[in-house]
PDB file of N, CA and C in Angstrom:
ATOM      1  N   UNK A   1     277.526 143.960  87.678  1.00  0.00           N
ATOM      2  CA  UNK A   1     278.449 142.857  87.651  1.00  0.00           C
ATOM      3  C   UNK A   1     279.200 142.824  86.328  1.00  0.00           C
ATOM      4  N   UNK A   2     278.556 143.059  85.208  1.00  0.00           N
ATOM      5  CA  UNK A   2     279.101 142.887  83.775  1.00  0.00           C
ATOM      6  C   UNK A   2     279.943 144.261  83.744  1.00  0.00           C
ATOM      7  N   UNK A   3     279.626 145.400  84.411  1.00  0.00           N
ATOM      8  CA  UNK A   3     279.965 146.415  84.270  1.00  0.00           C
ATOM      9  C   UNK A   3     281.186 146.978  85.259  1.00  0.00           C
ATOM     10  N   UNK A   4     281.219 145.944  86.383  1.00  0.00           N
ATOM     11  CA  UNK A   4     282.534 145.927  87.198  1.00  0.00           C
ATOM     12  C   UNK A   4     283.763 145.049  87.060  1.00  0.00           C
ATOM     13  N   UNK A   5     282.924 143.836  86.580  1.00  0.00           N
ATOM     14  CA  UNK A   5     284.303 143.030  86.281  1.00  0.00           C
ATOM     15  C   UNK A   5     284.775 143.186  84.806  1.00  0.00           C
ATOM     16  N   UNK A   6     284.368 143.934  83.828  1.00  0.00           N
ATOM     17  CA  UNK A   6     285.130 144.407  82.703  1.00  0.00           C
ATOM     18  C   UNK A   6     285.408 142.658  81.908  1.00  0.00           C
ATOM     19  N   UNK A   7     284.144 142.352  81.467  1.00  0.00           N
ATOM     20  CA  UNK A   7     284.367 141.424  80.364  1.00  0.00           C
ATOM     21  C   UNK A   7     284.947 141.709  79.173  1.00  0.00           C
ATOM     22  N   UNK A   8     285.939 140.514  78.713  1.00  0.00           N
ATOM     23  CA  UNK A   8     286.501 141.145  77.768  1.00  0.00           C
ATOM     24  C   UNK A   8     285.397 140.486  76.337  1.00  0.00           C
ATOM     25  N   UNK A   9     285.768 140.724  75.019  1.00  0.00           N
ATOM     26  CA  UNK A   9     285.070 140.845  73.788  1.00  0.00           C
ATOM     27  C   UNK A   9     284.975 139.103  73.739  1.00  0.00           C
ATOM     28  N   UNK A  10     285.816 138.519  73.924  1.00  0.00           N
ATOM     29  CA  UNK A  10     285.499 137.034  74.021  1.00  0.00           C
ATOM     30  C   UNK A  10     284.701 136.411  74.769  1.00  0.00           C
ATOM     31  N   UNK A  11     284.689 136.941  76.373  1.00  0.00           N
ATOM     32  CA  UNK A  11     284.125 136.701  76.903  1.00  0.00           C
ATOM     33  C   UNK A  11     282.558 136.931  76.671  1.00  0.00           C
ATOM     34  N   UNK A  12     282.105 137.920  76.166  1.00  0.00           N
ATOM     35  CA  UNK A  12     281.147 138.441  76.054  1.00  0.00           C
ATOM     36  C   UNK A  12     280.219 137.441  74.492  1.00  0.00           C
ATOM     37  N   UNK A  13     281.300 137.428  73.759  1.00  0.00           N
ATOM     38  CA  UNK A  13     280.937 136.280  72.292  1.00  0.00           C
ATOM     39  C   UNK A  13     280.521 135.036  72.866  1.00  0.00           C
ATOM     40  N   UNK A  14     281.122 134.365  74.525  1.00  0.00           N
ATOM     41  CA  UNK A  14     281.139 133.227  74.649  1.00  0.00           C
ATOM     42  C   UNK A  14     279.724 133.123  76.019  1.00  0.00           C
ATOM     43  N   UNK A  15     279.543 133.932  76.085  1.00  0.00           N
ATOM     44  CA  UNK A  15     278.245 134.209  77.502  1.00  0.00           C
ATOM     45  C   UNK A  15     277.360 133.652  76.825  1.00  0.00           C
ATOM     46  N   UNK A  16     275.967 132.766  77.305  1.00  0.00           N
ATOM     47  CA  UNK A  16     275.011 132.183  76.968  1.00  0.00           C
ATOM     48  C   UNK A  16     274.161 133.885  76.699  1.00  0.00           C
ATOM     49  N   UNK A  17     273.443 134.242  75.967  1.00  0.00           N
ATOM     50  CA  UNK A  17     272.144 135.125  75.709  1.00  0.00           C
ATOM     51  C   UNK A  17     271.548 134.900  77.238  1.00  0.00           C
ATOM     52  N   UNK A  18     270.976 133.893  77.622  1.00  0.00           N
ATOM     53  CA  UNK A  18     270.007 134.000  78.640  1.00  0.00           C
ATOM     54  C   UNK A  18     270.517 134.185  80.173  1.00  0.00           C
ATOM     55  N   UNK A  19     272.290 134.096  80.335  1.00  0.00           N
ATOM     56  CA  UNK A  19     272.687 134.419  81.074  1.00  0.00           C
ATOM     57  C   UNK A  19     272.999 135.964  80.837  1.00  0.00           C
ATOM     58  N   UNK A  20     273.533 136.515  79.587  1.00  0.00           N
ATOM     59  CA  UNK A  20     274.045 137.676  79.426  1.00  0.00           C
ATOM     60  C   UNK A  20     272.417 138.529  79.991  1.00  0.00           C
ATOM     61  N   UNK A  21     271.423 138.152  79.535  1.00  0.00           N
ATOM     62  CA  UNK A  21     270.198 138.949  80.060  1.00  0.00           C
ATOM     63  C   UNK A  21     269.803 138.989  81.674  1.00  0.00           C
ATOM     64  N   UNK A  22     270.377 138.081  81.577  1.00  0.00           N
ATOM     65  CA  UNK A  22     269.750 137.909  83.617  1.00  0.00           C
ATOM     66  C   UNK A  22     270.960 139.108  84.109  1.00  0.00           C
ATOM     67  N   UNK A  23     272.050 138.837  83.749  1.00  0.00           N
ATOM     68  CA  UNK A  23     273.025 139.448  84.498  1.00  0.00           C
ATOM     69  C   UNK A  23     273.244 140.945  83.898  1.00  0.00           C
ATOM     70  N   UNK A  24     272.354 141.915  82.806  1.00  0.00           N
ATOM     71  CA  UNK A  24     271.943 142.870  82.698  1.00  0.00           C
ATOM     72  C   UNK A  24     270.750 143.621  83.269  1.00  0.00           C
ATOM     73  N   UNK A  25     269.632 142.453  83.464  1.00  0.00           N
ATOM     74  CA  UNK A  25     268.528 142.652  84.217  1.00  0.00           C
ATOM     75  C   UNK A  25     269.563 143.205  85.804  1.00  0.00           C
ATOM     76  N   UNK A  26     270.293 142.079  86.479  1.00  0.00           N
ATOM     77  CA  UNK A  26     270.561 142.336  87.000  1.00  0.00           C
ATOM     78  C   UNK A  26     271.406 143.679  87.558  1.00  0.00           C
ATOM     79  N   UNK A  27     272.026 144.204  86.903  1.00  0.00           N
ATOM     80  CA  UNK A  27     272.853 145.245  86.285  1.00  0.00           C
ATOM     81  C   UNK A  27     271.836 146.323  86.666  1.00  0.00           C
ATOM     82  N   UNK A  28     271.062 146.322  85.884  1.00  0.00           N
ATOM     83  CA  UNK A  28     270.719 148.076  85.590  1.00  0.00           C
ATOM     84  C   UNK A  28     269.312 148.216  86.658  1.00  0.00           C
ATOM     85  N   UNK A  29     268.653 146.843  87.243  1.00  0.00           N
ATOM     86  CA  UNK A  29     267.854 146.979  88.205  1.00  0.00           C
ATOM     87  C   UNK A  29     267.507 146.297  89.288  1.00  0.00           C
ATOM     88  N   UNK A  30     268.398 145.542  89.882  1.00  0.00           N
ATOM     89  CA  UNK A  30     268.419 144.962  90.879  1.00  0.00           C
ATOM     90  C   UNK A  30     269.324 145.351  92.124  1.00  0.00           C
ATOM     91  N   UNK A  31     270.894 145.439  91.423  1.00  0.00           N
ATOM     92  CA  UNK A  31     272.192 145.831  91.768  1.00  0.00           C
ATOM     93  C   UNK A  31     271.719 147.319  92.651  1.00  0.00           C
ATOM     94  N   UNK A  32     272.623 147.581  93.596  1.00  0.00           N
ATOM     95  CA  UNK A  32     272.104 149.409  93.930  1.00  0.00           C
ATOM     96  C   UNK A  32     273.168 150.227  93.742  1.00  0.00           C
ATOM     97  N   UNK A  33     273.640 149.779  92.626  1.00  0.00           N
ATOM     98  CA  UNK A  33     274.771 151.133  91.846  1.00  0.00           C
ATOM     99  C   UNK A  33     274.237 151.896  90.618  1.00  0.00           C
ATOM    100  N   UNK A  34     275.106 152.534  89.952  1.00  0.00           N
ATOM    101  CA  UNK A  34     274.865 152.899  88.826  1.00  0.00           C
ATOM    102  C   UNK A  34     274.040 153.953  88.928  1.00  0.00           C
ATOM    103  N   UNK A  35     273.745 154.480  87.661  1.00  0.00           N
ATOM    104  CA  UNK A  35     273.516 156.169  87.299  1.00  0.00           C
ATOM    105  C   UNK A  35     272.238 156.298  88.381  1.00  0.00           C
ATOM    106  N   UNK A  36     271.529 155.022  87.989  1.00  0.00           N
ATOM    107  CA  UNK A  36     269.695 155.479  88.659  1.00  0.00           C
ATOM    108  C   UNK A  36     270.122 155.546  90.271  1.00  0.00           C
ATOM    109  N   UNK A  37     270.964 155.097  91.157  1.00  0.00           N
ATOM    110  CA  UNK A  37     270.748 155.351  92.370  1.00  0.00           C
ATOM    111  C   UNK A  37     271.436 156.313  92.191  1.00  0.00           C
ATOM    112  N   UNK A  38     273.072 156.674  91.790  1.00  0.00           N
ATOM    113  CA  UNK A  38     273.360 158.211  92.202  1.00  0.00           C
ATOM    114  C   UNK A  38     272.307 159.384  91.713  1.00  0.00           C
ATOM    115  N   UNK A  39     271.353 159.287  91.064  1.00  0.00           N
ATOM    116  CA  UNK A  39     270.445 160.168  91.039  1.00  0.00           C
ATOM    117  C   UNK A  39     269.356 160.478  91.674  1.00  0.00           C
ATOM    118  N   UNK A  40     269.128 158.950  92.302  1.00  0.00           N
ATOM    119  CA  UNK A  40     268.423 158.678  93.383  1.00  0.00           C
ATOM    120  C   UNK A  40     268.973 159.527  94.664  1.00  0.00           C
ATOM    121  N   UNK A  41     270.401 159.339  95.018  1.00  0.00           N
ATOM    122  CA  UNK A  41     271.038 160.180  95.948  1.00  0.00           C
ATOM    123  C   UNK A  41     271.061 161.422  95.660  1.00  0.00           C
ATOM    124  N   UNK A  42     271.317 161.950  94.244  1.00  0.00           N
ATOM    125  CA  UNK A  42     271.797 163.652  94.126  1.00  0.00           C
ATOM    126  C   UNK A  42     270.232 164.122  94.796  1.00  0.00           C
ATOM    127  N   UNK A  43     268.842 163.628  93.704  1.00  0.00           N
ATOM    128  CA  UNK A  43     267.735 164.450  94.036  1.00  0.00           C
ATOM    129  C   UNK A  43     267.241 163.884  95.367  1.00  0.00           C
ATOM    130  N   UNK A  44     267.411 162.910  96.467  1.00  0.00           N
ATOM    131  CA  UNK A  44     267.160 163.305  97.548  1.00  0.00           C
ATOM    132  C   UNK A  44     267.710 164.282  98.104  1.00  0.00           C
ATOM    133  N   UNK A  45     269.198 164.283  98.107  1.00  0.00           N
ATOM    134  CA  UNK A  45     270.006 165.118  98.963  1.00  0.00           C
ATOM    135  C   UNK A  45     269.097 166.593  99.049  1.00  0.00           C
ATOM    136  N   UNK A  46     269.357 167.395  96.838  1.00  0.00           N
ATOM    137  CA  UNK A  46     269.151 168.435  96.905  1.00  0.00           C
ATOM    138  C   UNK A  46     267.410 168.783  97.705  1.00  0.00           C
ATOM    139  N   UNK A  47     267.170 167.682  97.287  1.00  0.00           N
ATOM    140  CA  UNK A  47     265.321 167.983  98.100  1.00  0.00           C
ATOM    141  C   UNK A  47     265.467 168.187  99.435  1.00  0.00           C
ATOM    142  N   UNK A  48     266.004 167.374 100.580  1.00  0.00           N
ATOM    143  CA  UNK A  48     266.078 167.601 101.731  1.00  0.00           C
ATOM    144  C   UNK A  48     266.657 169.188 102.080  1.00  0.00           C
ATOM    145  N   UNK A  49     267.932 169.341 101.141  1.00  0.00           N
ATOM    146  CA  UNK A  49     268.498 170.573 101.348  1.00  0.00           C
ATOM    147  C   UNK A  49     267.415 172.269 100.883  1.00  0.00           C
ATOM    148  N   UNK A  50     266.849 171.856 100.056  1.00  0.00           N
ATOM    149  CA  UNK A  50     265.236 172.554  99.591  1.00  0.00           C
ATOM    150  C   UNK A  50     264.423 172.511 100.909  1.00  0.00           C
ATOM    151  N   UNK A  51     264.060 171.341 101.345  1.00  0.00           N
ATOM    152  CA  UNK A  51     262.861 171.126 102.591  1.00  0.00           C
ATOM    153  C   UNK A  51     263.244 171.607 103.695  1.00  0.00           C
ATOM    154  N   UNK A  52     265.017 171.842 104.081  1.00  0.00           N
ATOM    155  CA  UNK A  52     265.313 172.178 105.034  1.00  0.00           C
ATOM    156  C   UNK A  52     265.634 173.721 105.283  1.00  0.00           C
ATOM    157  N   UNK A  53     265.337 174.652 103.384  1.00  0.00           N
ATOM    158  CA  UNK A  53     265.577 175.785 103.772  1.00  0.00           C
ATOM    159  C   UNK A  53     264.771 176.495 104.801  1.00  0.00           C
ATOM    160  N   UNK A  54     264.989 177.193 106.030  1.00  0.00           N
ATOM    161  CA  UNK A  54     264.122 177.984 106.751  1.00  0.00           C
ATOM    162  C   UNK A  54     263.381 179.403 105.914  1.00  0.00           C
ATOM    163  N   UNK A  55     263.872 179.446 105.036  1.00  0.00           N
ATOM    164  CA  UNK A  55     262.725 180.343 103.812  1.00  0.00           C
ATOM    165  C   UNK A  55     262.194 179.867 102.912  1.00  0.00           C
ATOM    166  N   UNK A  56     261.407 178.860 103.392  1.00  0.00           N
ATOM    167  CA  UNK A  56     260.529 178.123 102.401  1.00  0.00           C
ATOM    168  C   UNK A  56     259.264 178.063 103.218  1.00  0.00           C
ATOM    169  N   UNK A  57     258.406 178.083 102.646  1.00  0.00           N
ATOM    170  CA  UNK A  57     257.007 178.476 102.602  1.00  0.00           C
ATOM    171  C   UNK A  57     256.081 177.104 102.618  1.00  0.00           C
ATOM    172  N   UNK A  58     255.157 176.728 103.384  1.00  0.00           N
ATOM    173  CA  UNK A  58     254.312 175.435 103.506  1.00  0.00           C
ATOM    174  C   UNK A  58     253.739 175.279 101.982  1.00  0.00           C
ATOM    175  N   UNK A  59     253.534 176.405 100.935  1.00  0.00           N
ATOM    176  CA  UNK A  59     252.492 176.134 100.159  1.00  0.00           C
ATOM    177  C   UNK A  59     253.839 175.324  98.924  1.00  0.00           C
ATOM    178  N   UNK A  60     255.032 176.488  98.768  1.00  0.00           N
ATOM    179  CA  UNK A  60     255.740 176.109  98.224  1.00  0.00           C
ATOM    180  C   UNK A  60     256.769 174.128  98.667  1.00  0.00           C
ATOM    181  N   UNK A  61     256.798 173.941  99.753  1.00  0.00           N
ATOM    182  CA  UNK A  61     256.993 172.842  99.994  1.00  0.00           C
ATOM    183  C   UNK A  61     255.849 171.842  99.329  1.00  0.00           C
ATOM    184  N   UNK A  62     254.985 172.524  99.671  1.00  0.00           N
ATOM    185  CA  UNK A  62     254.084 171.062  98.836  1.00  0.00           C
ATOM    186  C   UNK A  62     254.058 171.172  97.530  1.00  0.00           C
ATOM    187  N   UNK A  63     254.718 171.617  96.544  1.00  0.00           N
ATOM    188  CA  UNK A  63     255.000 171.901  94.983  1.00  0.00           C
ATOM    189  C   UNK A  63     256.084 171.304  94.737  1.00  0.00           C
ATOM    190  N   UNK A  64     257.594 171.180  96.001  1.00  0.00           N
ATOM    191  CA  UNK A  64     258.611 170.524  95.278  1.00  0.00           C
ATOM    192  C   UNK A  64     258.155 169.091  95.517  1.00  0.00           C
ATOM    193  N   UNK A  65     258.884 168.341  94.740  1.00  0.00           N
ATOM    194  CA  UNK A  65     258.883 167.035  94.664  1.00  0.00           C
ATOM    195  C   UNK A  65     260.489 166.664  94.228  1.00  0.00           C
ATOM    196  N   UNK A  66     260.321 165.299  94.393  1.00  0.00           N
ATOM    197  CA  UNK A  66     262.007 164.664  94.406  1.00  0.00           C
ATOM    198  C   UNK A  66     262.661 164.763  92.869  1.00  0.00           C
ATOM    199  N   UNK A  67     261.462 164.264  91.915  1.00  0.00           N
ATOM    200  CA  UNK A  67     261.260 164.115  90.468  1.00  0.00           C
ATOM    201  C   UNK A  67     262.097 165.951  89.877  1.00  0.00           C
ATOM    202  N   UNK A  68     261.467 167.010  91.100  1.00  0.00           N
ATOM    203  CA  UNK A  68     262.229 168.418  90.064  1.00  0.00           C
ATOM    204  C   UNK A  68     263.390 168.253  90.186  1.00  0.00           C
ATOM    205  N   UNK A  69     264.402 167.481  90.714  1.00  0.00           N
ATOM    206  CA  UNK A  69     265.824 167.227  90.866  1.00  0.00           C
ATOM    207  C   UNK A  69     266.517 166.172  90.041  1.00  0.00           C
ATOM    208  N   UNK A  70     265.713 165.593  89.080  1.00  0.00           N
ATOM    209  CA  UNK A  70     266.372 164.469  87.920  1.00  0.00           C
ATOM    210  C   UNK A  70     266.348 165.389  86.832  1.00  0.00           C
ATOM    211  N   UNK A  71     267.774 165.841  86.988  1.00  0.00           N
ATOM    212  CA  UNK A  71     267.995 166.345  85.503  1.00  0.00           C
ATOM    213  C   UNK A  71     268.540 165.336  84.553  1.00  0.00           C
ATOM    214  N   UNK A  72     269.268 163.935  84.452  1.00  0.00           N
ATOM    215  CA  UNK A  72     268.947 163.121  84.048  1.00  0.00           C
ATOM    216  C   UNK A  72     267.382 162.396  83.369  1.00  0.00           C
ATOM    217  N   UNK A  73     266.545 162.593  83.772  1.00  0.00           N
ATOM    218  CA  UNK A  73     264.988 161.652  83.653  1.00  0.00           C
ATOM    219  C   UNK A  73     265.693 160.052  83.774  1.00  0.00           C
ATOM    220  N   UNK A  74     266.173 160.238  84.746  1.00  0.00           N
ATOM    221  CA  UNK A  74     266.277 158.744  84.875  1.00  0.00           C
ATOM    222  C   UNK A  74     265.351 158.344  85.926  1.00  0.00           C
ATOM    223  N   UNK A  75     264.859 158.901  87.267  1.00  0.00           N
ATOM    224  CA  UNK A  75     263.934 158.392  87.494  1.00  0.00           C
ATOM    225  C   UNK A  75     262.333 158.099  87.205  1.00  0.00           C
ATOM    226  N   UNK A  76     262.116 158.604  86.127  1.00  0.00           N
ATOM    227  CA  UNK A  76     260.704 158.334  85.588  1.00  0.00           C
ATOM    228  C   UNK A  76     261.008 157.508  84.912  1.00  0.00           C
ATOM    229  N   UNK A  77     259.877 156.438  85.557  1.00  0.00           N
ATOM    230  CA  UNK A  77     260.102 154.995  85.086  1.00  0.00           C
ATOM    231  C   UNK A  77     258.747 154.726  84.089  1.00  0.00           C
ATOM    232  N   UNK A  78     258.122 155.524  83.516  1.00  0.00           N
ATOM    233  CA  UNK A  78     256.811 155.553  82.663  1.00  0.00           C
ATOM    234  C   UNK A  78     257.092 155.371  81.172  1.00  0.00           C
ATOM    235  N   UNK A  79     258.483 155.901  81.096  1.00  0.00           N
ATOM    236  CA  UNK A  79     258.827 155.891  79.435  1.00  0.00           C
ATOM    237  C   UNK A  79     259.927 154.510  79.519  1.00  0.00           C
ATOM    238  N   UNK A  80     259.959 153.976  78.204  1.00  0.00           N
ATOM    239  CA  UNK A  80     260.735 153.262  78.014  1.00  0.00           C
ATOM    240  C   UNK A  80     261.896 153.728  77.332  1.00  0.00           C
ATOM    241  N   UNK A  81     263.281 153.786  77.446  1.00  0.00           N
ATOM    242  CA  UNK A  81     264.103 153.776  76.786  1.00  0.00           C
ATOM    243  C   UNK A  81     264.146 153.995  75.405  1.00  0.00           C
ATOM    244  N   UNK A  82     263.744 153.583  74.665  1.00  0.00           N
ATOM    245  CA  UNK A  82     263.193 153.505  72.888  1.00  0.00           C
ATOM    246  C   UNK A  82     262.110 154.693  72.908  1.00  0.00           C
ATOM    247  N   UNK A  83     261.265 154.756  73.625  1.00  0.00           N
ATOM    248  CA  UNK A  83     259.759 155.941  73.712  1.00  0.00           C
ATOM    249  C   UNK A  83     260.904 157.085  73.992  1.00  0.00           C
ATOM    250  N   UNK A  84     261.867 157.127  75.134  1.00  0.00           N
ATOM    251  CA  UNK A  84     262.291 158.679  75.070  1.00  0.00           C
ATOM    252  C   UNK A  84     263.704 159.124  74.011  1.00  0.00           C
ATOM    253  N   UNK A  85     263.741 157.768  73.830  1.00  0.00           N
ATOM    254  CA  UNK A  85     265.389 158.155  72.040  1.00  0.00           C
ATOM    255  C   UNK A  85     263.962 158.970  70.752  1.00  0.00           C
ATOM    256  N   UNK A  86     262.744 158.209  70.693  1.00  0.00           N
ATOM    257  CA  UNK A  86     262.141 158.434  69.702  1.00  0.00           C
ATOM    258  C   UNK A  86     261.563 160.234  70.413  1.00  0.00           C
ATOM    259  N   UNK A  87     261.098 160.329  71.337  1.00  0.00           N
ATOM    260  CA  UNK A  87     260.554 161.766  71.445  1.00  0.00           C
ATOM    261  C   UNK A  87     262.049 162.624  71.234  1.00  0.00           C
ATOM    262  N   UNK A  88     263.143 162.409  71.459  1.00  0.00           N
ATOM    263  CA  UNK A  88     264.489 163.060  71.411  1.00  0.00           C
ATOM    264  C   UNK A  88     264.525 163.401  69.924  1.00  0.00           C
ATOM    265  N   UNK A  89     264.623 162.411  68.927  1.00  0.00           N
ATOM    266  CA  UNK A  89     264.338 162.258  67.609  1.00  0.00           C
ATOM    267  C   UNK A  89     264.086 162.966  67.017  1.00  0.00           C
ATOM    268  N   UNK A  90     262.396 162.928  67.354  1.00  0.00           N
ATOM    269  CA  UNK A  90     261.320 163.662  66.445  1.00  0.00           C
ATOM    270  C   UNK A  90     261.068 164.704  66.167  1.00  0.00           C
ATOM    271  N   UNK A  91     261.682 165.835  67.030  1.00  0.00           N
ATOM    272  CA  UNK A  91     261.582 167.473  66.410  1.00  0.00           C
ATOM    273  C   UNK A  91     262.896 167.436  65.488  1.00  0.00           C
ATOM    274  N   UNK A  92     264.107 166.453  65.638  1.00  0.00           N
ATOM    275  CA  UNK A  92     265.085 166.521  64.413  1.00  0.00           C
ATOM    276  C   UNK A  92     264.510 166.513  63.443  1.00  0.00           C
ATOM    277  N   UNK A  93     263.536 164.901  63.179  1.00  0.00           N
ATOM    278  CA  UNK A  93     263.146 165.247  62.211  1.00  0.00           C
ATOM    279  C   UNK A  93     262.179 165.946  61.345  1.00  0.00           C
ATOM    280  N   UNK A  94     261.326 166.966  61.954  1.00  0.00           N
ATOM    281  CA  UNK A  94     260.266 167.535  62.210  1.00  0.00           C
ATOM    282  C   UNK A  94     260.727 168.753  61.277  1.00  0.00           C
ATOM    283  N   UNK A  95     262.167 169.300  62.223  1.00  0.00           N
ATOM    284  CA  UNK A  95     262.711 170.428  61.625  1.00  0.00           C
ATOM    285  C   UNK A  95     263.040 170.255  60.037  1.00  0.00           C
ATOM    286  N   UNK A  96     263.489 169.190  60.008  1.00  0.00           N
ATOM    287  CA  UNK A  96     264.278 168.648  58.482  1.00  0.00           C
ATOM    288  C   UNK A  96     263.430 168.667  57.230  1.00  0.00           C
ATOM    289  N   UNK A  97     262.040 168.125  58.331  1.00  0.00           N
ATOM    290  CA  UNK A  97     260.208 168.095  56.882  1.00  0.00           C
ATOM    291  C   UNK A  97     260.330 168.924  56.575  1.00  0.00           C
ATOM    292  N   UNK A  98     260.413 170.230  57.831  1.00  0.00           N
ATOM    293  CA  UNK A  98     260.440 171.917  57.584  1.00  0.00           C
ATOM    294  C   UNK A  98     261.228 172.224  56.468  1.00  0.00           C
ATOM    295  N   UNK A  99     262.451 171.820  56.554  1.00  0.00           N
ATOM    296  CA  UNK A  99     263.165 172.420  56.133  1.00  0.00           C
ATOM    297  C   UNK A  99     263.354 171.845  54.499  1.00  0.00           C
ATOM    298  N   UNK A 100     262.658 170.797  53.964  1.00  0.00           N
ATOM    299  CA  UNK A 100     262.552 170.317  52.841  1.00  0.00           C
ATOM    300  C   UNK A 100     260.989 170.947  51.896  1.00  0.00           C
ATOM    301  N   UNK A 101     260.283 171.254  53.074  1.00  0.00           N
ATOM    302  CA  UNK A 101     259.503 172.118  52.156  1.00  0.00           C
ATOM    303  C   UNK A 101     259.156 173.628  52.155  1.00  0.00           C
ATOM    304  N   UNK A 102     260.569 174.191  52.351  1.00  0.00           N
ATOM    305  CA  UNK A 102     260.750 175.273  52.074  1.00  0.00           C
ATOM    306  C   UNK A 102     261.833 175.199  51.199  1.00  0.00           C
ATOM    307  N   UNK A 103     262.550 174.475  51.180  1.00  0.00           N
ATOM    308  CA  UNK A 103     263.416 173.843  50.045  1.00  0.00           C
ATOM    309  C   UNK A 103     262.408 174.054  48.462  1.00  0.00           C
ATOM    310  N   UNK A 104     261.146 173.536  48.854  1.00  0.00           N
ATOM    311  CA  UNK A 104     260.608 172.681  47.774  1.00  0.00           C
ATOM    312  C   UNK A 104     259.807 174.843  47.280  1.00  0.00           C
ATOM    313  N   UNK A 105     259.039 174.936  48.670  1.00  0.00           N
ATOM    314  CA  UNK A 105     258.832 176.228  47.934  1.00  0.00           C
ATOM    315  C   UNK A 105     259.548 177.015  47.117  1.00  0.00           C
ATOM    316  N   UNK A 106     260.597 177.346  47.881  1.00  0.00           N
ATOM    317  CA  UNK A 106     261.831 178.475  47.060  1.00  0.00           C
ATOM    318  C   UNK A 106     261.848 177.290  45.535  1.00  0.00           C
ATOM    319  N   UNK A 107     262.341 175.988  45.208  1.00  0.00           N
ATOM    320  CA  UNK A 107     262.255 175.973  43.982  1.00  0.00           C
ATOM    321  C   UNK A 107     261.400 176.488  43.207  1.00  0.00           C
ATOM    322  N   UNK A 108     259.761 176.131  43.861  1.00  0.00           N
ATOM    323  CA  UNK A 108     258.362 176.427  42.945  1.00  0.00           C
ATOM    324  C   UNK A 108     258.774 178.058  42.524  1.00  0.00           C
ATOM    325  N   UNK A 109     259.103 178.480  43.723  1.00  0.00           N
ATOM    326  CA  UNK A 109     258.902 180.243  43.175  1.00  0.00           C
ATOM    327  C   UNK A 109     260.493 180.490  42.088  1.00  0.00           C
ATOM    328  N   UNK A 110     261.391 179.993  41.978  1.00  0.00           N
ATOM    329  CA  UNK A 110     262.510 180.235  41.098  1.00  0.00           C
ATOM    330  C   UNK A 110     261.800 179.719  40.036  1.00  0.00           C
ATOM    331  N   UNK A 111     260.753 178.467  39.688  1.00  0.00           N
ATOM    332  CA  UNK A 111     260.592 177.886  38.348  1.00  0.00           C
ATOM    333  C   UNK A 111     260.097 179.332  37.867  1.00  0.00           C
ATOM    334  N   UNK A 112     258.619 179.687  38.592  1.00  0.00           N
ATOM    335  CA  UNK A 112     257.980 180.678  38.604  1.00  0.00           C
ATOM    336  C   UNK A 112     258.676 181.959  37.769  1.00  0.00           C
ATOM    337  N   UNK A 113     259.206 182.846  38.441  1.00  0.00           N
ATOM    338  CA  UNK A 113     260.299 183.116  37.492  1.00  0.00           C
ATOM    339  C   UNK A 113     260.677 183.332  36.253  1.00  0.00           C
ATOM    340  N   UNK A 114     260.956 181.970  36.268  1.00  0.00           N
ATOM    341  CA  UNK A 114     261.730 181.592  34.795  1.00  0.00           C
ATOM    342  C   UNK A 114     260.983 181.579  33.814  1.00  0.00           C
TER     343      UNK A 114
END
């Protein structure tokens, strides 16, 4: 609703908080638009189109699932929003520790050196 009728910046300054939340609740999980059902549609489709190949195999049918077709991860509903920005994150900064203490070595070995 917030996302079809295109509120403008005033409008949005002048929305109560507890309405602006209902009508986001509403938005992203009540409503049946938006990213999570067309993904809902892409990975049924491609699954049915998988289940319906005639060269597919009983053992291999019971291995796909609907879930191997969200290349989004929007349907796994186990992580929260914030839990999967922070796992996205964390090898950035993981690499960067890396990369500050090899920073720090190469100085030790130039003092060394000197």
């Amino acid at each position: 609703m917030i996302n079809k009728r295109g509120l403008s910046p005033s409008e949005f300054e002048t929305i109560e908080p507890e309405l602006f939340n209902a009508l986001m609740v509403y938005d992203q999980y009540i409503e049946p638009s938006g990213t999570k059902m067309d993904m809902y549609f892409h990975a049924h489709l491609c699954h049915m189109i998988t289940m319906n190949n005639p060269g597919m195999t009983k053992e291999l049918s019971k291995k796909i699932k609907i879930s191997d077709y969200d290349f989004l991860g929007l349907l796994d509903d186990s992580k929260t929003t914030k839990e999967r920005y922070e796992e996205r994150t964390k090898p950035k900064d993981q690499v960067s520790e890396i990369e500050k203490i090899g920073n720090m070595i190469k100085a030790q070995i130039k003092n060394k050196r000197n």
